[in-house]
C-alpha atoms as a PDB file:
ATOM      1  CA  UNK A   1      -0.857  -9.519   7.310  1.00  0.00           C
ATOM      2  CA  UNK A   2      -1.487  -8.479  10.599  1.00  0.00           C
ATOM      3  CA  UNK A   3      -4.385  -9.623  11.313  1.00  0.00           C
ATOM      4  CA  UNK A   4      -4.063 -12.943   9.830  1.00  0.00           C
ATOM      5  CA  UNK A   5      -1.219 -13.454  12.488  1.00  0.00           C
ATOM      6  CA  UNK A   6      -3.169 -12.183  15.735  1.00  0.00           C
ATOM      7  CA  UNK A   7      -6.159 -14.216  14.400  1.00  0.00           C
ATOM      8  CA  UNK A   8      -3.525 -17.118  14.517  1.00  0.00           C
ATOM      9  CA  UNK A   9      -1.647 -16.411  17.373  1.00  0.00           C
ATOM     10  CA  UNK A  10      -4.802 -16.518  19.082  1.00  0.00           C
ATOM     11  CA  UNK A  11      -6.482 -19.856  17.809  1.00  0.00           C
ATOM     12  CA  UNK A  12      -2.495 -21.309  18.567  1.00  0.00           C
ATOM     13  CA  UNK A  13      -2.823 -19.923  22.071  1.00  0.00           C
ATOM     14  CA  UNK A  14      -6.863 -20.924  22.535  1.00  0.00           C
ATOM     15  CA  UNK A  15      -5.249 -24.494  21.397  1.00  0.00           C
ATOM     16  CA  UNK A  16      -2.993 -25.009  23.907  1.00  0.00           C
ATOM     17  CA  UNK A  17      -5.177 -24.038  26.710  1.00  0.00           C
ATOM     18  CA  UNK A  18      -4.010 -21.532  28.557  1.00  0.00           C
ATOM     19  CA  UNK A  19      -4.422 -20.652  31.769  1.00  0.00           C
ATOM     20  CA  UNK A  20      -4.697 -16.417  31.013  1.00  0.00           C
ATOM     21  CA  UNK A  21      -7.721 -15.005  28.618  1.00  0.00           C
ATOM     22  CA  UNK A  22      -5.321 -13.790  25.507  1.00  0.00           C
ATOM     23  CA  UNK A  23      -6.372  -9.726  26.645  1.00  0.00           C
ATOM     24  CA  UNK A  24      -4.236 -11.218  30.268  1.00  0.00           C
ATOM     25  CA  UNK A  25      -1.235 -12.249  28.799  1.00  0.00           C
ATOM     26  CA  UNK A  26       1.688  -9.969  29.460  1.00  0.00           C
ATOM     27  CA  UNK A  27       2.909  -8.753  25.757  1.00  0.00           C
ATOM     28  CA  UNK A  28       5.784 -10.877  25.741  1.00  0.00           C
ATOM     29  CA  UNK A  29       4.407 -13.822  25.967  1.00  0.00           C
ATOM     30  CA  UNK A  30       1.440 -12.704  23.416  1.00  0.00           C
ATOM     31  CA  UNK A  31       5.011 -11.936  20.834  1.00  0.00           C
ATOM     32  CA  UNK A  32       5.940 -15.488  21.205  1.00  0.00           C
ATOM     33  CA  UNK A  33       2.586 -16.913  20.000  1.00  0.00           C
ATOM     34  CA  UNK A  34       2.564 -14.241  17.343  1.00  0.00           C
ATOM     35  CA  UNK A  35       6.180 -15.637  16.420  1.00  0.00           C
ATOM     36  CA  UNK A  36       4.677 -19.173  16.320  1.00  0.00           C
ATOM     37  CA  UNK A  37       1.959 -18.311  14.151  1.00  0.00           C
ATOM     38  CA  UNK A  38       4.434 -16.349  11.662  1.00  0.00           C
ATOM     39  CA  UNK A  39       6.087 -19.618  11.037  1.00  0.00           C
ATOM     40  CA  UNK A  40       2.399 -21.414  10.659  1.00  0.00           C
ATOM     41  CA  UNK A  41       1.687 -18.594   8.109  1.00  0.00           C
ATOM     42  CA  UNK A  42       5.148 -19.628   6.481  1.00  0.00           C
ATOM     43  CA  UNK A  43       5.587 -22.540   6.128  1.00  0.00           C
ATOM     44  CA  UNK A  44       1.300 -23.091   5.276  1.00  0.00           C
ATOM     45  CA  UNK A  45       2.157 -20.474   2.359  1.00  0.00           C
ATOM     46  CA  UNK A  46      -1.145 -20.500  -0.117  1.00  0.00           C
ATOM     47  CA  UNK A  47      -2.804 -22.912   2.092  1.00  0.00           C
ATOM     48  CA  UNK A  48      -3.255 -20.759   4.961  1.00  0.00           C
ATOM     49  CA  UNK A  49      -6.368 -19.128   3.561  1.00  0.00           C
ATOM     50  CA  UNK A  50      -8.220 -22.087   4.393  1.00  0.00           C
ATOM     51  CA  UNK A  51      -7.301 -22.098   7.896  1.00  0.00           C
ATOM     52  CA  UNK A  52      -8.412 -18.763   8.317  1.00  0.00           C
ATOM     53  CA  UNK A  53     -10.895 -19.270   7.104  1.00  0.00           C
ATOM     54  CA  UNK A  54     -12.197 -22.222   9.183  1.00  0.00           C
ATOM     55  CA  UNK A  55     -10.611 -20.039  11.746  1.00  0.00           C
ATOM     56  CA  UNK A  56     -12.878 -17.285  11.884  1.00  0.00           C
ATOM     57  CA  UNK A  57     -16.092 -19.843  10.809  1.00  0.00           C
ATOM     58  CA  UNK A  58     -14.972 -21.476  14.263  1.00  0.00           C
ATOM     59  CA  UNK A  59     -15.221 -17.669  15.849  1.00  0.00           C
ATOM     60  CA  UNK A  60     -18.597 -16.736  14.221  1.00  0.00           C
ATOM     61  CA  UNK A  61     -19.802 -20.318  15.481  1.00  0.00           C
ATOM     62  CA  UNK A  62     -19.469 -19.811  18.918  1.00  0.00           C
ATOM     63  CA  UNK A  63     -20.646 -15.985  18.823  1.00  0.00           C
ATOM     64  CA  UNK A  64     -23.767 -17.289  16.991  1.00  0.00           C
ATOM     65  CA  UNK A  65     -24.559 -20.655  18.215  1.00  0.00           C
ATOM     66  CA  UNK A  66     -28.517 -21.455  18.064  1.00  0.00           C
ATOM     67  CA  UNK A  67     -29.737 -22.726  21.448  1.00  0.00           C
ATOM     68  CA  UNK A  68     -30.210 -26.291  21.215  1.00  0.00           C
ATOM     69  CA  UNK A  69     -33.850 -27.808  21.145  1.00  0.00           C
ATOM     70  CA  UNK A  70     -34.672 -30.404  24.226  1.00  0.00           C
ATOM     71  CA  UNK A  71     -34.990 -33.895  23.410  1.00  0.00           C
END
């Protein structure tokens, strides 16, 4: 369960653009975005499998993007 909340309290915290890299956020403000992504995982219930899912997709994406061929 743990890691399905820091995987969303990250992509919650990567959504609302903020200014800090997630490793420089002070720990209390990383707890609040773990506490939104608690209730996500709540009140998603079965459902949040998919967003992990496309979740870490989205992650592997942009750690393995193929360059892109000149027009």
């Amino acid at each position: 369960m743990h890691h399905k909340v820091e995987l969303v309290a990250r992509a919650i915290h990567r959504a609302e653009h903020q200014e800090l890299p997630w490793d420089g956020e002070p720990s209390d403000r990383k707890e609040r975005f773990r506490e939104y992504a608690r209730n996500a995982i709540n009140l998603l219930n079965e459902d949040i499998g998919v967003l992990l899912l496309a979740l870490e997709e989205s992650a592997a994406g942009k750690r393995m993007k193929p360059p892109r061929a000149a027009a």
